[in-house]
C-alpha atoms as a PDB file:
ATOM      1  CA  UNK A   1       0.000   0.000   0.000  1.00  0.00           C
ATOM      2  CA  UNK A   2       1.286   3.316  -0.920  1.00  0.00           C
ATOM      3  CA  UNK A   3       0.481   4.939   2.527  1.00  0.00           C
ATOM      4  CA  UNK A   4       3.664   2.783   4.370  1.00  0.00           C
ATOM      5  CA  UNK A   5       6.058   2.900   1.260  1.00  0.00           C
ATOM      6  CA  UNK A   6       8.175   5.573   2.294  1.00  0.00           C
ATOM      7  CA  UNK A   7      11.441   5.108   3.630  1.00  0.00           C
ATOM      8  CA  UNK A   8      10.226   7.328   7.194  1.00  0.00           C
ATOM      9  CA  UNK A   9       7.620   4.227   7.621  1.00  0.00           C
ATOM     10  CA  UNK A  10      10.489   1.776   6.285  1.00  0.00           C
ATOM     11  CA  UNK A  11      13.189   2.823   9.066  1.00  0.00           C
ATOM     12  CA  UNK A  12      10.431   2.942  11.855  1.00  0.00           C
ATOM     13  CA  UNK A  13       9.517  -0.166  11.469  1.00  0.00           C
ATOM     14  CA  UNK A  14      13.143  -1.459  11.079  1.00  0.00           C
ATOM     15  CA  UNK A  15      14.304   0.175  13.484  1.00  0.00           C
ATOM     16  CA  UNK A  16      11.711  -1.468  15.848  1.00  0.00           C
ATOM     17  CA  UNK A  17      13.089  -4.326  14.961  1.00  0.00           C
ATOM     18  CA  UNK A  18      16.777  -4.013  15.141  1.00  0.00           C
ATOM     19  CA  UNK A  19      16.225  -2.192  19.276  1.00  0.00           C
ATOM     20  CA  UNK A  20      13.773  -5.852  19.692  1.00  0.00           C
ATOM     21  CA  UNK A  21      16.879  -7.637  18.361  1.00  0.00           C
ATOM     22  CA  UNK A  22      19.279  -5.622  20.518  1.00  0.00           C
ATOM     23  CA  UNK A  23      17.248  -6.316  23.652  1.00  0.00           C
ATOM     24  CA  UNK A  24      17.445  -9.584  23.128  1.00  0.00           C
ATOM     25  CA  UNK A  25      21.049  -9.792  22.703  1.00  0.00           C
ATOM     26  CA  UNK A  26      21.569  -8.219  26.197  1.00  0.00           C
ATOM     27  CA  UNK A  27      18.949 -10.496  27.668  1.00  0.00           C
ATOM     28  CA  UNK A  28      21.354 -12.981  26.612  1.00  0.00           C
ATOM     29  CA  UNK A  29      24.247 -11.454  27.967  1.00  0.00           C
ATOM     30  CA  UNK A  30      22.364 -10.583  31.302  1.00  0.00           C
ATOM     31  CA  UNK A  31      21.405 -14.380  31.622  1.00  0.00           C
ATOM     32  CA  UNK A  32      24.739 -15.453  30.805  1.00  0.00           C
ATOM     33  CA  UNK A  33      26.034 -13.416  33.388  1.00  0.00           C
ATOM     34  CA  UNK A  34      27.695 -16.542  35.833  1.00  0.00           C
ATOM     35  CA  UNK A  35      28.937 -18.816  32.353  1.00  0.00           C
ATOM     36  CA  UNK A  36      32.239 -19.302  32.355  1.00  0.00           C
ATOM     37  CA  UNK A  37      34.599 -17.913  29.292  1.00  0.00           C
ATOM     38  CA  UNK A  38      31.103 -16.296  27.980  1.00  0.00           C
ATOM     39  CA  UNK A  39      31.554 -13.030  26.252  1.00  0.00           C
ATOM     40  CA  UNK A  40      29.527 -10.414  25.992  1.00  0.00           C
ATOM     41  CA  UNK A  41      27.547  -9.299  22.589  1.00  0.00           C
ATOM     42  CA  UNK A  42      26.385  -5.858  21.377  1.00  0.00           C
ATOM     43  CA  UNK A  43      24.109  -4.890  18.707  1.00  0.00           C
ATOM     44  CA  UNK A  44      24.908  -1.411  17.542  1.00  0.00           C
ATOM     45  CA  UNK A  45      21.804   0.395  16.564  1.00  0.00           C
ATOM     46  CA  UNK A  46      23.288   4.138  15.957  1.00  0.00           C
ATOM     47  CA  UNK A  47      25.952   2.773  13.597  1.00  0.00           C
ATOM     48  CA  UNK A  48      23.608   1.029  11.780  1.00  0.00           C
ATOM     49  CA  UNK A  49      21.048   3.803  11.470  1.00  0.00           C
ATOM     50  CA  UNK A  50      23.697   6.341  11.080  1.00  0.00           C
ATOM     51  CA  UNK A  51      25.360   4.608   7.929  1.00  0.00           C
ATOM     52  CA  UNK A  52      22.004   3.962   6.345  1.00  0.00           C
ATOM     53  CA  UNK A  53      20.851   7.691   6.570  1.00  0.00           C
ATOM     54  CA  UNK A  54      23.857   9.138   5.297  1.00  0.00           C
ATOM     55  CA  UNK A  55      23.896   7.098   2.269  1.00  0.00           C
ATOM     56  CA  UNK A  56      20.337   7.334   1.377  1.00  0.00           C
ATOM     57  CA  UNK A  57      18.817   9.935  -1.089  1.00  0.00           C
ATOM     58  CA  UNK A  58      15.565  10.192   0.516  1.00  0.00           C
ATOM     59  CA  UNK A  59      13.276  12.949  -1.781  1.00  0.00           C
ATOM     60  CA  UNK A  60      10.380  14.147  -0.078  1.00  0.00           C
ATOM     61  CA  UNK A  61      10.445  10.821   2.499  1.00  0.00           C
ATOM     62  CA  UNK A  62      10.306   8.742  -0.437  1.00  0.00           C
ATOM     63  CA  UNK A  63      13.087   7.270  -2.008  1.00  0.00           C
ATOM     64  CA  UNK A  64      14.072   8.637  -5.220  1.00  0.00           C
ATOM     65  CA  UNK A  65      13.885   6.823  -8.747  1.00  0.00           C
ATOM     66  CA  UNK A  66      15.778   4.200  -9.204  1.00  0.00           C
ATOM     67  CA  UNK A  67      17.077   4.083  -5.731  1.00  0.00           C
ATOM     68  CA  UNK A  68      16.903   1.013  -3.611  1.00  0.00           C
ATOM     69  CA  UNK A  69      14.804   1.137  -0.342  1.00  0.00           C
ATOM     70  CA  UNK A  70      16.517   1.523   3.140  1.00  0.00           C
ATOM     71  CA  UNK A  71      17.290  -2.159   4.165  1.00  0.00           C
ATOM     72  CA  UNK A  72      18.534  -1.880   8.165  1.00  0.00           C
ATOM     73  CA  UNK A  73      20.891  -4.860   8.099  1.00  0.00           C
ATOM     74  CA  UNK A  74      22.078  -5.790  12.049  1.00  0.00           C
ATOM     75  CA  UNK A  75      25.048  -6.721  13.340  1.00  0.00           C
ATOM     76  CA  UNK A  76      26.375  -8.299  16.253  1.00  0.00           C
ATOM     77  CA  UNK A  77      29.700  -7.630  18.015  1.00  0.00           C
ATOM     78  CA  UNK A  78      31.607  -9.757  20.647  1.00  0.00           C
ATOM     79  CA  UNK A  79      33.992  -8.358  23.002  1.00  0.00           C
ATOM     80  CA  UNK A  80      36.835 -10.489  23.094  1.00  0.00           C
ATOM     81  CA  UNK A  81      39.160  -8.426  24.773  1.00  0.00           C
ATOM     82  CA  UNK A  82      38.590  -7.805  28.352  1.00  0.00           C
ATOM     83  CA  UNK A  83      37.818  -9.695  30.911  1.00  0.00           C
ATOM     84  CA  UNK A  84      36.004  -8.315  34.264  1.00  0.00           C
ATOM     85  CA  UNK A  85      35.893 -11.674  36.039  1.00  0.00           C
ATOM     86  CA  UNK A  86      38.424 -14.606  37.179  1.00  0.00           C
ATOM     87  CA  UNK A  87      36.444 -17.218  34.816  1.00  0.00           C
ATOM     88  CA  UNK A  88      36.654 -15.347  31.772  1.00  0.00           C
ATOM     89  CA  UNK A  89      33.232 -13.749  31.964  1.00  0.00           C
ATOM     90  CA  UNK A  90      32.862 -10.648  30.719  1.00  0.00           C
ATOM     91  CA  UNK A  91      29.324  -9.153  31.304  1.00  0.00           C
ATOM     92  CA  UNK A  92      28.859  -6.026  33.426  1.00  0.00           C
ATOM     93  CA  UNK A  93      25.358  -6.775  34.579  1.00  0.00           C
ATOM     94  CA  UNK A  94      24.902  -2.688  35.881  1.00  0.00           C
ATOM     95  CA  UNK A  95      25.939  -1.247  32.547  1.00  0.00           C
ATOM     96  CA  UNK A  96      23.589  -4.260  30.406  1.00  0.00           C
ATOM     97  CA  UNK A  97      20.761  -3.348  32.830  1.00  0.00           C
ATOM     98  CA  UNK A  98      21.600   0.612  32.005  1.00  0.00           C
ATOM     99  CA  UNK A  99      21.660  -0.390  28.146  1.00  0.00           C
ATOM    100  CA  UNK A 100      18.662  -2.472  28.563  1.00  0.00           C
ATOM    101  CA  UNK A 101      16.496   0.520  30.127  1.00  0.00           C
ATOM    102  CA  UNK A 102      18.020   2.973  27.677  1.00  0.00           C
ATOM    103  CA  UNK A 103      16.947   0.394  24.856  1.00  0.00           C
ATOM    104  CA  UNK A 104      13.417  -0.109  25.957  1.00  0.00           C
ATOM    105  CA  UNK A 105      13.067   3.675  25.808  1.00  0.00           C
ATOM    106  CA  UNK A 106      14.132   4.026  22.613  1.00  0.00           C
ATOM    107  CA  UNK A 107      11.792   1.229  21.802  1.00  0.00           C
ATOM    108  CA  UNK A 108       9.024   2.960  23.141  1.00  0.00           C
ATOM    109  CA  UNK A 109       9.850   6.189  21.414  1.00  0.00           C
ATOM    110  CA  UNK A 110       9.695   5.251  17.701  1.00  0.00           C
ATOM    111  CA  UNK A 111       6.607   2.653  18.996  1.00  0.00           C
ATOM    112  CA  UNK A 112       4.903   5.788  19.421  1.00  0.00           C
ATOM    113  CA  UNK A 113       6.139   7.488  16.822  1.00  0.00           C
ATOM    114  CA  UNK A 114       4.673   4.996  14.015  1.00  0.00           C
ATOM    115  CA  UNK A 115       1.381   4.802  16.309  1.00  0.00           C
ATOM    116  CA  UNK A 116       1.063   8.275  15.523  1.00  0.00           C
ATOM    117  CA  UNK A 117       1.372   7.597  11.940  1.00  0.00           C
ATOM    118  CA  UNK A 118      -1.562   5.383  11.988  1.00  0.00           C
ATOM    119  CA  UNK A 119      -3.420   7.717  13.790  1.00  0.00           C
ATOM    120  CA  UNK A 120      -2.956  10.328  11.698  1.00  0.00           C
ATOM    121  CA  UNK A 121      -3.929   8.176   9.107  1.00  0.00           C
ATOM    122  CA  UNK A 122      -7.010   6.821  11.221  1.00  0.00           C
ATOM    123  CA  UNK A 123      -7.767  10.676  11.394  1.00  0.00           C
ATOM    124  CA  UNK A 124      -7.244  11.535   7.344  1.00  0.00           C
ATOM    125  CA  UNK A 125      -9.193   8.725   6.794  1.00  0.00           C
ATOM    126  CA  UNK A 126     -12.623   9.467   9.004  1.00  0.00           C
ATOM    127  CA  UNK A 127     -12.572  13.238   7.314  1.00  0.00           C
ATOM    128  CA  UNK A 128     -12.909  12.252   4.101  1.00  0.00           C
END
């Protein structure tokens, strides 16, 4: 439907889905917290958001001719190279609990940021 193809729509709902992904990589790290030699993972959502926006050509929240459509792609990153505990662990449970918060906000933000989109489409569509 042309309504969600525009690359504003596109991200949102990516991006809902990359921070969903990202919470449940530090889920995992949180319950791995006590494994031995388990290291910790990170999903970068910035970076990946970041790089997409700066090479896109969006026109008018669409994307232009011939362009391809914003494709978030995720990635996930394990720290190999420190080590907080005797066994080899490396998970910080305060600052995965800190992420995990921060995450869930951001979550919520652009959850309500495409609910607004439908209701402003709710709202064009009970005018006409």
């Amino acid at each position: 439907m042309a309504l969600f193809n525009t690359n504003s729509f596109r991200v949102t709902e990516q991006g809902l889905s990359v921070l969903w992904q990202k919470q449940q990589v530090i889920a995992q790290n949180i319950a791995n917290q006590d494994t031995p030699d388990y290291n910790c993972k990170y999903l970068d959502f910035y970076a990946v958001l970041k790089d997409k926006l700066e090479n896109s050509s969006v026109v008018g929240g669409k994307a232009a001719p011939g362009e391809k459509q914003v494709q978030l792609v995720t990635r996930v990153f394990e720290d190999t190279t420190t080590n907080t505990q005797p066994d080899g662990n490396n998970v910080d449970v305060d600052s995965q609990s800190t992420e995990l918060a921060k995450v869930q906000l951001q979550y919520q933000a652009l959850k309500n940021h495409m609910n607004g989109q439908f209701t402003r489409i709710r709202s064009a569509m009970k005018t006409t």
